[in-house]
PDB file of N, CA and C in Angstrom:
ATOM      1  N   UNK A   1     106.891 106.853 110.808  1.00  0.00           N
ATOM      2  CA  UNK A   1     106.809 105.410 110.934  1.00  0.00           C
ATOM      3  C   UNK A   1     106.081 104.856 109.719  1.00  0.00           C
ATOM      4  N   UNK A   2     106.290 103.809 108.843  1.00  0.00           N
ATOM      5  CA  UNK A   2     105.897 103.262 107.629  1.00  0.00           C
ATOM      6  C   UNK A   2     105.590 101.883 108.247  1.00  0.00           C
ATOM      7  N   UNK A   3     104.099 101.669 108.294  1.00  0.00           N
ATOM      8  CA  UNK A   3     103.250 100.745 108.639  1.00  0.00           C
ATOM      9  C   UNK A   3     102.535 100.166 107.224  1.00  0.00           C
ATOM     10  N   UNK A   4     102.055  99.054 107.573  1.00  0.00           N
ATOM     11  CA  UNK A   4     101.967  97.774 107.045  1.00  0.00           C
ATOM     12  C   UNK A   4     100.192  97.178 107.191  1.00  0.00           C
ATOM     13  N   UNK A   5      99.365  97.212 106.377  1.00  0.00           N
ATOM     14  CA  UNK A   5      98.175  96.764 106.337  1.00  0.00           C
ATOM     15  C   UNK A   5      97.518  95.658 105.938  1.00  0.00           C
ATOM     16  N   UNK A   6      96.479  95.209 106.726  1.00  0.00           N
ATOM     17  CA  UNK A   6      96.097  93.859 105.448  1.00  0.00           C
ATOM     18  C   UNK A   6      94.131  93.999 106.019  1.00  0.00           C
ATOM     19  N   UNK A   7      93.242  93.505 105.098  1.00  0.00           N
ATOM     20  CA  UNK A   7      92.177  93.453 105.682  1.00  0.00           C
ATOM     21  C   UNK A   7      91.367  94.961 106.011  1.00  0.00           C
ATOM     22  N   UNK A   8      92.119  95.815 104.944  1.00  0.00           N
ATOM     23  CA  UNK A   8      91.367  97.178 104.567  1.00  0.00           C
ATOM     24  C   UNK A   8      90.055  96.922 103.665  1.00  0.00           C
ATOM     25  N   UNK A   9      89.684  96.271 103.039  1.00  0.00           N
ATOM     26  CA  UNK A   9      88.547  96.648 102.515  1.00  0.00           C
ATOM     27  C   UNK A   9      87.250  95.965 103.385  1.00  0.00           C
ATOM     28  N   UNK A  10      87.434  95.402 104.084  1.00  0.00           N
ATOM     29  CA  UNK A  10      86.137  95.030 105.565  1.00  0.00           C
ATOM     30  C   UNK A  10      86.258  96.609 106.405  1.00  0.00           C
ATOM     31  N   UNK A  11      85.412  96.698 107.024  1.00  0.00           N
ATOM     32  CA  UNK A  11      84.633  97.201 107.603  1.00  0.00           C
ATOM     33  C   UNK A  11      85.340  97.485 108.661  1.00  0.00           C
ATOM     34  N   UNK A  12      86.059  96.506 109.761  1.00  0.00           N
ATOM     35  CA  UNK A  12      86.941  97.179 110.856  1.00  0.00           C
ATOM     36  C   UNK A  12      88.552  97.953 109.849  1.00  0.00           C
ATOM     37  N   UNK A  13      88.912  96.898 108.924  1.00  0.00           N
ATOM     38  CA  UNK A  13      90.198  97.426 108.624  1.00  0.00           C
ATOM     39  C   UNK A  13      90.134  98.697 107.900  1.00  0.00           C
ATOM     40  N   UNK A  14      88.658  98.789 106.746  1.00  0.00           N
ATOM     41  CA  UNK A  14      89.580  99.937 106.821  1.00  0.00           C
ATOM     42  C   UNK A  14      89.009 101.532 107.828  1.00  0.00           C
ATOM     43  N   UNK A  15      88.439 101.332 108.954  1.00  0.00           N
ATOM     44  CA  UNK A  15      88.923 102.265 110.266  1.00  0.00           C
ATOM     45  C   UNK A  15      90.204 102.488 110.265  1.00  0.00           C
ATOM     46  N   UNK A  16      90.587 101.081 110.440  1.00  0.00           N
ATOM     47  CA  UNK A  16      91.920 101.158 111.206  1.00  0.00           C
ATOM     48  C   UNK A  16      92.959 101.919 110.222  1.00  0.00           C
ATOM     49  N   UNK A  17      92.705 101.519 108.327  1.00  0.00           N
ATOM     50  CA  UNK A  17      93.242 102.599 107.963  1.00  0.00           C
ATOM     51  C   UNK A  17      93.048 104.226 108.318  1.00  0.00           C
ATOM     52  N   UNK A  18      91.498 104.012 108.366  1.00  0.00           N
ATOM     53  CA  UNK A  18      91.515 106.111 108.711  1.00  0.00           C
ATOM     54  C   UNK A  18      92.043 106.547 109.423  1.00  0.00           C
ATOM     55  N   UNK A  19      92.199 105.398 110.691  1.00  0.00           N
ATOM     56  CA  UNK A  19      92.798 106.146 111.944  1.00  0.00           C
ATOM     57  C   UNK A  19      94.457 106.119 111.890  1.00  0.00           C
ATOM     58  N   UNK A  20      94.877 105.043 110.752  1.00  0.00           N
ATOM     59  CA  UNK A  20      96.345 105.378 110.234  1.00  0.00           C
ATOM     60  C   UNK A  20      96.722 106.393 109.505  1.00  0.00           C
ATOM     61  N   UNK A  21      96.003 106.939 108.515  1.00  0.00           N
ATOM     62  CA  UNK A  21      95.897 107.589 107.230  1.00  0.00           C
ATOM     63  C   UNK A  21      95.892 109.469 108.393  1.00  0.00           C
ATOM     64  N   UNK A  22      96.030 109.460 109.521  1.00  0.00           N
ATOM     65  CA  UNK A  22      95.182 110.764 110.355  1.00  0.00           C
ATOM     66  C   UNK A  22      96.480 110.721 111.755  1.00  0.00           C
ATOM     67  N   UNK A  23      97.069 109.563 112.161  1.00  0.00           N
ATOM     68  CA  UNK A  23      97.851 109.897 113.061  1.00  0.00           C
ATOM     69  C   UNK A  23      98.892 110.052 112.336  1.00  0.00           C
ATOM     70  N   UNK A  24      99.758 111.470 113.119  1.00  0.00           N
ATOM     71  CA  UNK A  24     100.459 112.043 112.406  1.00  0.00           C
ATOM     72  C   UNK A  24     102.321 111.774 112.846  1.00  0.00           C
ATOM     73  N   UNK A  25     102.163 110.433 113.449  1.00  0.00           N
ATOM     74  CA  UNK A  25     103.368 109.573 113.684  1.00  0.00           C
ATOM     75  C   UNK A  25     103.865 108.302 112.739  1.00  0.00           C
ATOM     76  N   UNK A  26     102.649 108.422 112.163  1.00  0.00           N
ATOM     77  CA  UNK A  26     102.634 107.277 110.656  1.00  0.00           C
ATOM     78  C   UNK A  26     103.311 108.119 109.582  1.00  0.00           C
ATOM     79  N   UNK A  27     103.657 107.915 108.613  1.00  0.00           N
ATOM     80  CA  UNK A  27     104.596 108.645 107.339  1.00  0.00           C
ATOM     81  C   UNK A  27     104.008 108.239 106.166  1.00  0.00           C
ATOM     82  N   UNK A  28     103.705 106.663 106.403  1.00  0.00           N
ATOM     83  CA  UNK A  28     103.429 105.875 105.306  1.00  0.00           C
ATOM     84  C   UNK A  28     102.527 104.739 105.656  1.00  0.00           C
ATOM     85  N   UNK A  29     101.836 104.291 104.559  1.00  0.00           N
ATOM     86  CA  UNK A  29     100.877 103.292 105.140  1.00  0.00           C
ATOM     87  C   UNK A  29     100.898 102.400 103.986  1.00  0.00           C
ATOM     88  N   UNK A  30     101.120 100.890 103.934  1.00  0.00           N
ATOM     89  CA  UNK A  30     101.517 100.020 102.909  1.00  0.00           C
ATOM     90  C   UNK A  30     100.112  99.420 102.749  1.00  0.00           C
ATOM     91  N   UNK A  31      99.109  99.026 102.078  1.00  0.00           N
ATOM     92  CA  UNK A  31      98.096  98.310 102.665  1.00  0.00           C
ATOM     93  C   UNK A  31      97.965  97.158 101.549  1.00  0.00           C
ATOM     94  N   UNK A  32      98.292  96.107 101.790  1.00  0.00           N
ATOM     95  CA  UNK A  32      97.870  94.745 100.839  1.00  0.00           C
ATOM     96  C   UNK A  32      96.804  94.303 101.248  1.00  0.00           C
ATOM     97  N   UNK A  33      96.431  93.742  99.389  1.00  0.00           N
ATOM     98  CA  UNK A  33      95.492  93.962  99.689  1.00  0.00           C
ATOM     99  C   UNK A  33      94.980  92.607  98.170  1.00  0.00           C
ATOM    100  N   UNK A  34      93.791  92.257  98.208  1.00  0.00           N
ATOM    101  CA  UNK A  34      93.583  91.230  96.586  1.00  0.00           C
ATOM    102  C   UNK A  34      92.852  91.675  95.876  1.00  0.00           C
ATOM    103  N   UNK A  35      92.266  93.189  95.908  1.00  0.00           N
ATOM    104  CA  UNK A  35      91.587  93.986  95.333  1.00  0.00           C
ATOM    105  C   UNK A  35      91.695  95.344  95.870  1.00  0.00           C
ATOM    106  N   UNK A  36      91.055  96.164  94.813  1.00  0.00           N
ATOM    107  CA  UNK A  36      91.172  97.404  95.126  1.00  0.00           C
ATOM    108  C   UNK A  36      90.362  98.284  96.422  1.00  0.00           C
ATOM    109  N   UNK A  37      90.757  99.271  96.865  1.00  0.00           N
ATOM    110  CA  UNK A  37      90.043  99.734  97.533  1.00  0.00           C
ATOM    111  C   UNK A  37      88.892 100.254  97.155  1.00  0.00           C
ATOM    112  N   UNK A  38      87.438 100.186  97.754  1.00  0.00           N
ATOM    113  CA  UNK A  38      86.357 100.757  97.500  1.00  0.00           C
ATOM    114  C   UNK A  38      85.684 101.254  98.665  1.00  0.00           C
ATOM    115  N   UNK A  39      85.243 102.386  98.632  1.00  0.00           N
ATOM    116  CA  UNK A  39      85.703 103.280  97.087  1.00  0.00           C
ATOM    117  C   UNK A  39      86.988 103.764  97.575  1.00  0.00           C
ATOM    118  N   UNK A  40      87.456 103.960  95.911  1.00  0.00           N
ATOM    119  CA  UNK A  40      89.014 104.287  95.985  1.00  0.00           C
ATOM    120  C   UNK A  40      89.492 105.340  96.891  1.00  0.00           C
ATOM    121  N   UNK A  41      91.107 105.288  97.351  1.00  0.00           N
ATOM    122  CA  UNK A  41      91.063 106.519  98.520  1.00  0.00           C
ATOM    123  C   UNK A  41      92.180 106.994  97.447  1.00  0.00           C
ATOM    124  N   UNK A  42      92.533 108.156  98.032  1.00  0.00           N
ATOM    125  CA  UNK A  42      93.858 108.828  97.481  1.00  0.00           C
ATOM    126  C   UNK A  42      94.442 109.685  98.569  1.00  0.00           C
ATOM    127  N   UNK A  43      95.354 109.591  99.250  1.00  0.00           N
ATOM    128  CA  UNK A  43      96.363 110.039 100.101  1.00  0.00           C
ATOM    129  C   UNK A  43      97.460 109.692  99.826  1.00  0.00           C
ATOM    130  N   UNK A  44      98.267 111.001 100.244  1.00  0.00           N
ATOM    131  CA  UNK A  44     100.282 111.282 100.365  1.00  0.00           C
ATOM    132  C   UNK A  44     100.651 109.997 100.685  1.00  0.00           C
ATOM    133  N   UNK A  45     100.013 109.898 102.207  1.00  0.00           N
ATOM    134  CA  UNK A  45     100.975 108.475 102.880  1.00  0.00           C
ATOM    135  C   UNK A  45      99.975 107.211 102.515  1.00  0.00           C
ATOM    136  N   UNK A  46      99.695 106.995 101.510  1.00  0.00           N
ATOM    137  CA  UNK A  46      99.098 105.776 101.135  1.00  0.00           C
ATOM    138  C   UNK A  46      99.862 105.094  99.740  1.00  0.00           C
ATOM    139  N   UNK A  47      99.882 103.439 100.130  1.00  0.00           N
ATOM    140  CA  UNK A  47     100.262 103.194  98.641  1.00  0.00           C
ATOM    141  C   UNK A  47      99.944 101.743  98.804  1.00  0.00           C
ATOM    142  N   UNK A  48      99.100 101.362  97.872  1.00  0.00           N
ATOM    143  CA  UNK A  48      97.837  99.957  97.994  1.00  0.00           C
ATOM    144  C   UNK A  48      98.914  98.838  96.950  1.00  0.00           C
ATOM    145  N   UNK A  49      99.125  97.787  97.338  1.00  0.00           N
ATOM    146  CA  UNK A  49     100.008  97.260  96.292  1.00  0.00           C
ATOM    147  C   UNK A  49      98.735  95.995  96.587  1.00  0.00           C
ATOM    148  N   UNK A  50      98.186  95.617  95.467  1.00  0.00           N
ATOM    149  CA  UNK A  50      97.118  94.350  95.047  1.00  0.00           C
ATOM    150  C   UNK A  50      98.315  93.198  94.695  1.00  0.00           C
ATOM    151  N   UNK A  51      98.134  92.140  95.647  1.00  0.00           N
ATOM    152  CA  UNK A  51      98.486  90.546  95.871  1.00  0.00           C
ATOM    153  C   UNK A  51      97.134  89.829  95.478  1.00  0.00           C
ATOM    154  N   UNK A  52      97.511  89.174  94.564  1.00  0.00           N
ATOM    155  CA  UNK A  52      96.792  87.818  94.105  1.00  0.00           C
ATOM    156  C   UNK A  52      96.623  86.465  95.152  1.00  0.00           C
ATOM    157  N   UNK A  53      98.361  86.766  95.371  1.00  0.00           N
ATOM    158  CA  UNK A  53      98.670  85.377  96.455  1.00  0.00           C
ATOM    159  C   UNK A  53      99.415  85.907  97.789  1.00  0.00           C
ATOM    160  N   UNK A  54      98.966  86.031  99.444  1.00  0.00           N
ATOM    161  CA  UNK A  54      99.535  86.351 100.446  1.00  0.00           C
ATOM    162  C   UNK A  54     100.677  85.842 100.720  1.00  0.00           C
ATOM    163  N   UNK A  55     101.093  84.282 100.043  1.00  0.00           N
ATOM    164  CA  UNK A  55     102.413  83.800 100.780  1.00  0.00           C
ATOM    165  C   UNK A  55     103.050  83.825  99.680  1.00  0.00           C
ATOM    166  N   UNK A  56     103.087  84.628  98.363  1.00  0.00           N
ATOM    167  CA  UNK A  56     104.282  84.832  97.770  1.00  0.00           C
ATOM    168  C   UNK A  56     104.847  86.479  97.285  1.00  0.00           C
ATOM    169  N   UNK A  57     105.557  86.671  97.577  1.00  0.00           N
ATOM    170  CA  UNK A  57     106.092  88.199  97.699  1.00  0.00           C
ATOM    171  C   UNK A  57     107.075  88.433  96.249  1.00  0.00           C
ATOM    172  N   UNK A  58     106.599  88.876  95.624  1.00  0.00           N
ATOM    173  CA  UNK A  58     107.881  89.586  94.375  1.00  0.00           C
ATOM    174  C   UNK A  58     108.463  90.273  95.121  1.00  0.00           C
ATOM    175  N   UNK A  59     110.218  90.382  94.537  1.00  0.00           N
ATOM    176  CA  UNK A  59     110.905  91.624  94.991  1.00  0.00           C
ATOM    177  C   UNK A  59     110.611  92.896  94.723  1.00  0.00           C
ATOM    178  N   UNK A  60     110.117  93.503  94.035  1.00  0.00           N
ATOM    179  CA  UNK A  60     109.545  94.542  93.816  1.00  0.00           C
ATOM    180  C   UNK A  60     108.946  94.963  94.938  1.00  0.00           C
ATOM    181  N   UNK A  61     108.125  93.820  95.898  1.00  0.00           N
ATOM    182  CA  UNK A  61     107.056  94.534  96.535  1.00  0.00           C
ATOM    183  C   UNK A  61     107.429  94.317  98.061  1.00  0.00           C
ATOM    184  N   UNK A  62     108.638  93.281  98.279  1.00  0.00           N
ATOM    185  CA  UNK A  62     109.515  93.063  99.262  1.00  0.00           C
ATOM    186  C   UNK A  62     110.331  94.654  99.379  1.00  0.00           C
ATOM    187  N   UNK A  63     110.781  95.135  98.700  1.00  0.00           N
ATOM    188  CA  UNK A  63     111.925  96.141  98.604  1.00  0.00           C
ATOM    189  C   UNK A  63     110.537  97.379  99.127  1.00  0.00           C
ATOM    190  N   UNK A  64     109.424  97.359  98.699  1.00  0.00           N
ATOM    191  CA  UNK A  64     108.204  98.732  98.838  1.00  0.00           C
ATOM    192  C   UNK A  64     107.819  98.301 100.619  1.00  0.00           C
ATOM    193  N   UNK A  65     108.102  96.597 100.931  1.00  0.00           N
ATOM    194  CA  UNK A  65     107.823  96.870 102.324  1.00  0.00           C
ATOM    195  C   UNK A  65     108.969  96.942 103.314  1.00  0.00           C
ATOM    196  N   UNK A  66     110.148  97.074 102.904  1.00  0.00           N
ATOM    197  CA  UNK A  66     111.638  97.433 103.741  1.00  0.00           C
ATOM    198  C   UNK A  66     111.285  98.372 104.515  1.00  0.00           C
ATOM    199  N   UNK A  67     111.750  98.615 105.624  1.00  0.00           N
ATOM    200  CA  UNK A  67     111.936  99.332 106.398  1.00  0.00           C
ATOM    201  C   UNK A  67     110.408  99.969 107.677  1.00  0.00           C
ATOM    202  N   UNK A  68     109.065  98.719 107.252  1.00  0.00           N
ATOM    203  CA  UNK A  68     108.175  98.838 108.076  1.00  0.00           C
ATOM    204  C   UNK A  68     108.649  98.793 109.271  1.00  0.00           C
ATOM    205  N   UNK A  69     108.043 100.095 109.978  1.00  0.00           N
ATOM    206  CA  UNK A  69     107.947  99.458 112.129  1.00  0.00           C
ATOM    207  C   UNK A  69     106.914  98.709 112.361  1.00  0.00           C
ATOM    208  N   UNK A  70     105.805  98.452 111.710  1.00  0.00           N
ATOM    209  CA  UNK A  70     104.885  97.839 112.156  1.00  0.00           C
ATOM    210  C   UNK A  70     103.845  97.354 111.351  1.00  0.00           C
ATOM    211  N   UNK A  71     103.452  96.011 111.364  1.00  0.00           N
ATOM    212  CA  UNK A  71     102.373  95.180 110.438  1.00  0.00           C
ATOM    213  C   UNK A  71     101.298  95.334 111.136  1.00  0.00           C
ATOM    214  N   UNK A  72      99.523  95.223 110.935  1.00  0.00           N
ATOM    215  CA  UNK A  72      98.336  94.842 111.238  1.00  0.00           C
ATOM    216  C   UNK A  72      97.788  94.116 110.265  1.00  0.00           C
ATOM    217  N   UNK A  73      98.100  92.912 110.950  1.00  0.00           N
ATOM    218  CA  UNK A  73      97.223  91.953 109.631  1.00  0.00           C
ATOM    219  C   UNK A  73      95.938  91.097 110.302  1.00  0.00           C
ATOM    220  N   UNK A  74      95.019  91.737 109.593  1.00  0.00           N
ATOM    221  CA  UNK A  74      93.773  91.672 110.278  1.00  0.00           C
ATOM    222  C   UNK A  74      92.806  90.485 109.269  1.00  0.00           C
ATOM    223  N   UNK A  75      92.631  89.715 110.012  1.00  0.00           N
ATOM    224  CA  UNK A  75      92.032  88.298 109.344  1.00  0.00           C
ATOM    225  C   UNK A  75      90.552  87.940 109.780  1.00  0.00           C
ATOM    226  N   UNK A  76      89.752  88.085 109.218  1.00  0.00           N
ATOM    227  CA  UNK A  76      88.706  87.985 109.880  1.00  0.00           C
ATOM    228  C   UNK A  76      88.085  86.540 110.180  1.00  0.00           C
ATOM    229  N   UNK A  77      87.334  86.515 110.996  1.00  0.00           N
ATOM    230  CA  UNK A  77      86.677  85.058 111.929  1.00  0.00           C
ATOM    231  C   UNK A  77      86.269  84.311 110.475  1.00  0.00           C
ATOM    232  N   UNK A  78      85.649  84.857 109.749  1.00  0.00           N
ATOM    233  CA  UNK A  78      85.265  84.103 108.809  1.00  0.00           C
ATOM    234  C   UNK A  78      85.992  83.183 108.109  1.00  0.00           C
ATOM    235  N   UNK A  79      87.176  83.440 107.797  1.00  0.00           N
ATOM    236  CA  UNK A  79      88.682  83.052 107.063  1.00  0.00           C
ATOM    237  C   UNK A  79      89.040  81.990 108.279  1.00  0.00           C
ATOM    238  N   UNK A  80      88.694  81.919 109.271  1.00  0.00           N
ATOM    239  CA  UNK A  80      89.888  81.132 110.486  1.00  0.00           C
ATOM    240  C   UNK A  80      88.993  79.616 110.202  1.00  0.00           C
TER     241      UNK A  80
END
C-alpha cells in the first residue's frame, strides 16, 4: 500500500511516520512536506518530496503521488 503524509516534522506526525515506515502492509510512504526532515531519515519505502506551496502540485509530483490508498494529512491546532 503507498501512503501519503503531511505534518511529519511535528512531533505526533512524525510517529505516525515510524509507525508507517515499520508496518509491513505499507510499500511506500510519500511524505510532503516545506522542509526537510530533521534529523534526516533514510529508508527503502520513504521518499520526502519538499512543497513550498500545499495547493499547487507540479506534475512531476502529481505522477510520484498516483496510485496512493491512503492520505494522513495532519494539521495542527495551531494552523486552524
Amino acid at each position: 500500500m503507498k501512503v501519503i503524509l503531511t505534518g511529519t516534522t511535528g512531533f505526533i506526525g512524525s510517529e505516525v511516520l515510524r509507525q508507517a515506515l515499520l508496518h509491513p502492509s505499507i510499500t511506500t510512504v510519500i511524505v510532503l512536506s516545506r522542509r526537510a526532515l530533521s534529523p534526516p531519515i533514510s529508508h527503502p519505502k520513504l521518499k520526502v518530496i519538499i512543497l513550498a506551496d500545499f495547493a499547487i502540485y507540479p506534475p512531476e509530483v502529481l505522477t510520484q503521488l498516483d496510485g496512493a490508498e491512503a492520505c494522513i494529512w495532519y494539521l495542527p491546532p495551531s494552523f486552524l
